[in-house]
Protein backbone atom coordinates (compact mmCIF):
# COMPACT_ATOMS: atom_id res chain seq x y z
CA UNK A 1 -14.73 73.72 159.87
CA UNK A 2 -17.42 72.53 157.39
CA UNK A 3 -20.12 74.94 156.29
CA UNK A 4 -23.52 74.25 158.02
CA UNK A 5 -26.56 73.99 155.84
CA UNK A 6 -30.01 74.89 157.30
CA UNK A 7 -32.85 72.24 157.15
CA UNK A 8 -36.14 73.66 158.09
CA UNK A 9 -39.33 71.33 159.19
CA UNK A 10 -43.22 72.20 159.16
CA UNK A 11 -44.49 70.40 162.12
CA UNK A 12 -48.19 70.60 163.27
CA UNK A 13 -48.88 72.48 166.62
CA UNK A 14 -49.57 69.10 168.71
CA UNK A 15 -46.25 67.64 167.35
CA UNK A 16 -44.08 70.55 167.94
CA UNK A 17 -45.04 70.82 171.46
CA UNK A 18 -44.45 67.00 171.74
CA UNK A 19 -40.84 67.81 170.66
CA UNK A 20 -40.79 70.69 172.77
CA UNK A 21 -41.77 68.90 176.17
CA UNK A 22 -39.79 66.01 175.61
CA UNK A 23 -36.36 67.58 174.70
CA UNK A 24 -36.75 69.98 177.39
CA UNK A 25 -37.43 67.38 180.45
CA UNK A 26 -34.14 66.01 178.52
CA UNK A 27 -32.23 69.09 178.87
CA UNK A 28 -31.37 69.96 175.32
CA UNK A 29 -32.81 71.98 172.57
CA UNK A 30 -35.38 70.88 170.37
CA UNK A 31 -32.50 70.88 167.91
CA UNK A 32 -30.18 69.18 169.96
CA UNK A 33 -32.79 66.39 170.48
CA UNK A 34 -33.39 66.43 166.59
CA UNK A 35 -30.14 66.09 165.64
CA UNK A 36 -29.09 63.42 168.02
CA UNK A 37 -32.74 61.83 166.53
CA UNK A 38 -31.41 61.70 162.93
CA UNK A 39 -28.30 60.67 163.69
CA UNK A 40 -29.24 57.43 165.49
CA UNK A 41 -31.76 56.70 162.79
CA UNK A 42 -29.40 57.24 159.87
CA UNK A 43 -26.72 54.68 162.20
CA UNK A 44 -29.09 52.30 162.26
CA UNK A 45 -29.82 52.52 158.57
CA UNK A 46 -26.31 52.12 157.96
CA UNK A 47 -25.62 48.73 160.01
CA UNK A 48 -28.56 47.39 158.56
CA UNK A 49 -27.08 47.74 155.25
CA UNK A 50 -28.45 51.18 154.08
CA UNK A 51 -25.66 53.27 152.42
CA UNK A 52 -26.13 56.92 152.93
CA UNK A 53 -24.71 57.56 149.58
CA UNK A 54 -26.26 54.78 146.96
CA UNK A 55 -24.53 56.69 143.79
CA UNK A 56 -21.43 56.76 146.37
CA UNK A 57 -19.12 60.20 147.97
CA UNK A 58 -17.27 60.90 145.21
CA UNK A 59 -20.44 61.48 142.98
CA UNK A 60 -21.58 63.59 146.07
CA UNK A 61 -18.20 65.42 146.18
CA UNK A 62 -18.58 66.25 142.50
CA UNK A 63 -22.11 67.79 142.75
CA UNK A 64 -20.60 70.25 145.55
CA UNK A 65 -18.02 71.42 143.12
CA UNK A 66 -20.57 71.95 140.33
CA UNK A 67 -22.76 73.22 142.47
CA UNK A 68 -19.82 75.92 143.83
CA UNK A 69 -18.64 76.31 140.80
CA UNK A 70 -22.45 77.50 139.16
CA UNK A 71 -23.83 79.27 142.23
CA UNK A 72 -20.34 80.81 143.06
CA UNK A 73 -21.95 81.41 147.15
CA UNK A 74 -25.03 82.94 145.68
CA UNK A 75 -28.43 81.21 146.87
CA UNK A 76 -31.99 81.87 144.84
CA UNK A 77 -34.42 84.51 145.67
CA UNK A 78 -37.31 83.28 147.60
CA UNK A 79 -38.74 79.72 148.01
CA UNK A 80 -37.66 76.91 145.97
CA UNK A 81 -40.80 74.65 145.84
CA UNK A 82 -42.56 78.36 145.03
CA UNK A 83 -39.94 78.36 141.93
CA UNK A 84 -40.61 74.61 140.80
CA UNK A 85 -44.51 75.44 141.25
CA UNK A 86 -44.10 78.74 138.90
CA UNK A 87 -41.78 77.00 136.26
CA UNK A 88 -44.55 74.22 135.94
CA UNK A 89 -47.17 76.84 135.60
CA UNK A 90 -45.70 78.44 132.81
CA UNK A 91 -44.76 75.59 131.12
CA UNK A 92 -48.29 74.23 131.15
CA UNK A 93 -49.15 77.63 130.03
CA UNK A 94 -47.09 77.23 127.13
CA UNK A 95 -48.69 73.47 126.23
């Protein structure tokens, strides 16, 4: 089995409880309904022509291995638009 990767949204309060309502007169989680959301959108993308993968899987299979290979299973400390917002700060700093 593939590792799973976790994908987190903001969502205002009126949207959320949109979601909420609607998957649940459906009968499925809010992540059920999200995922089965995506997945119809990104199928319809791809019969119209839209590849998933413009720079194709291979390319994608190499960044995994690089990416394995760097990280070796660890994951960064805290948030990662917090880290791209403090690494611009100091480099203005240092302009």
């Amino acid at each position: 089995m593939k590792a799973k990767t976790r994908f987190t949204l903001d969502m205002v309060p009126g949207f959320q409880r949109r979601l909420k309502v609607t998957a649940a007169l459906k009968g499925v989680t809010m992540r059920e309904y999200c995922l089965a959301a995506i997945e119809k959108e990104l199928a319809r993308d791809e019969v119209q022509g839209m590849t998933t993968l413009p720079f194709g899987h291979e390319a994608l299979d190499r960044l995994a291995a690089l990416q394995t290979e760097v990280f070796k299973g660890r994951t960064l400390p805290g948030d990662s638009a917090e880290l791209i917002r403090e690494a611009r700060a100091s480099r203005a700093a240092t302009q």
